[in-house]
Protein backbone atom coordinates (compact mmCIF):
# COMPACT_ATOMS: atom_id res chain seq x y z
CA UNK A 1 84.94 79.62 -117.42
CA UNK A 2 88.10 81.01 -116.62
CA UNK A 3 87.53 82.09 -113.30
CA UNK A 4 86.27 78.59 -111.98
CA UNK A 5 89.44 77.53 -113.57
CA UNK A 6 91.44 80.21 -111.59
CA UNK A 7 89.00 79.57 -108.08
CA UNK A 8 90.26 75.52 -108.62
CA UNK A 9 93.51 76.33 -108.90
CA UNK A 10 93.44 78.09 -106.07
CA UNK A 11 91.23 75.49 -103.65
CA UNK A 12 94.24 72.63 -105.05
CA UNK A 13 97.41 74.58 -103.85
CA UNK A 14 95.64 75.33 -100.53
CA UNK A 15 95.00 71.51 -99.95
CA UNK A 16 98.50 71.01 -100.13
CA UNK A 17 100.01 73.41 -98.03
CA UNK A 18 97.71 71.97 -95.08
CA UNK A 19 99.16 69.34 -93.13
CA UNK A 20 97.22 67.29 -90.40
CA UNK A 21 100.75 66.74 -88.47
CA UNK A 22 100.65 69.40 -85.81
CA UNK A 23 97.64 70.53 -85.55
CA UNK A 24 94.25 69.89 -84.06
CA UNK A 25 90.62 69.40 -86.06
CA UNK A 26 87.99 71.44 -84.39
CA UNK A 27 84.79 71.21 -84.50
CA UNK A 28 82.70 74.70 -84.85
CA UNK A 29 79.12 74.54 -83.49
CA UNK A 30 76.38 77.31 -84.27
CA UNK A 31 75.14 77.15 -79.81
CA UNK A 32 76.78 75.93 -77.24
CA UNK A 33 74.55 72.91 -77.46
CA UNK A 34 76.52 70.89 -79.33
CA UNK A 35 73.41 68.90 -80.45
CA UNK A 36 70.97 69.14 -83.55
CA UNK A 37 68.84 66.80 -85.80
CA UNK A 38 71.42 64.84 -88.00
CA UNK A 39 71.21 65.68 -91.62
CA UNK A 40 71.14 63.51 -94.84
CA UNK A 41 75.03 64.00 -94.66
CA UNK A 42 75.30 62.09 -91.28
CA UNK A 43 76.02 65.79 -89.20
CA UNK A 44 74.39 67.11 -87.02
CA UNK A 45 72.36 70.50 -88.05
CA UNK A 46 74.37 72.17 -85.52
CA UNK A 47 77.66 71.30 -86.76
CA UNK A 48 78.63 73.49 -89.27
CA UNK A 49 82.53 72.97 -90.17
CA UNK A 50 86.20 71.52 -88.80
CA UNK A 51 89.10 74.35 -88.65
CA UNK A 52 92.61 72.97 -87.80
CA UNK A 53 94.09 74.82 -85.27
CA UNK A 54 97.62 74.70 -85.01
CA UNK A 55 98.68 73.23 -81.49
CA UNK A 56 101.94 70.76 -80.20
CA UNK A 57 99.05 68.46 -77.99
CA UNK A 58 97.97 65.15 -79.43
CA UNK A 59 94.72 65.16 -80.75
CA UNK A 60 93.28 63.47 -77.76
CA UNK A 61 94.37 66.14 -75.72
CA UNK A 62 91.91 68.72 -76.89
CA UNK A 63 88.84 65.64 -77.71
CA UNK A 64 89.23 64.54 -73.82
CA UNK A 65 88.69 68.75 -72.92
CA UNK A 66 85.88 68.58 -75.63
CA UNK A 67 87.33 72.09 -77.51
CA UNK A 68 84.94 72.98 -79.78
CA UNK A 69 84.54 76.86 -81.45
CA UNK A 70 81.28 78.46 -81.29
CA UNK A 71 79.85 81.17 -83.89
CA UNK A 72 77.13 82.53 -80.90
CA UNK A 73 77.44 83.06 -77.12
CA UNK A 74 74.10 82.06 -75.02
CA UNK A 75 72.42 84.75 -74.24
């Protein structure tokens, strides 16, 4: 009990050092693809999470490029 106390804790304080001001939300893929079956949850099976990457562009910037991360190279 008092480590899930100590692991929410935790998870809280890092929520509120992260600003969306200055940076960019990136969308990681598991292929190149960038295409899957969507899920129950509405995202594609593909998708698998957003990383903000610090940047001084708008948003649109990087969407109109398409930047996306990858966890795979094609072979």
């Amino acid at each position: 009990m008092m480590a899930k106390a100590a692991r929410t804790e935790c998870i809280c304080n890092m929520k509120e050092d992260i600003t969306k001001e200055g940076t960019y939300t990136c969308p990681v893929y598991k292929t190149s693809v960038r295409q899957g079956m969507l899920s129950t949850t509405g995202h594609s099976t593909n998708f698998v999470l957003a990383v903000r990457i610090p940047t001084d562009k708008q948003q649109d910037h990087w969407i109109r490029r398409g930047l996306a991360l990858l966890t795979q190279l094609d072979d």
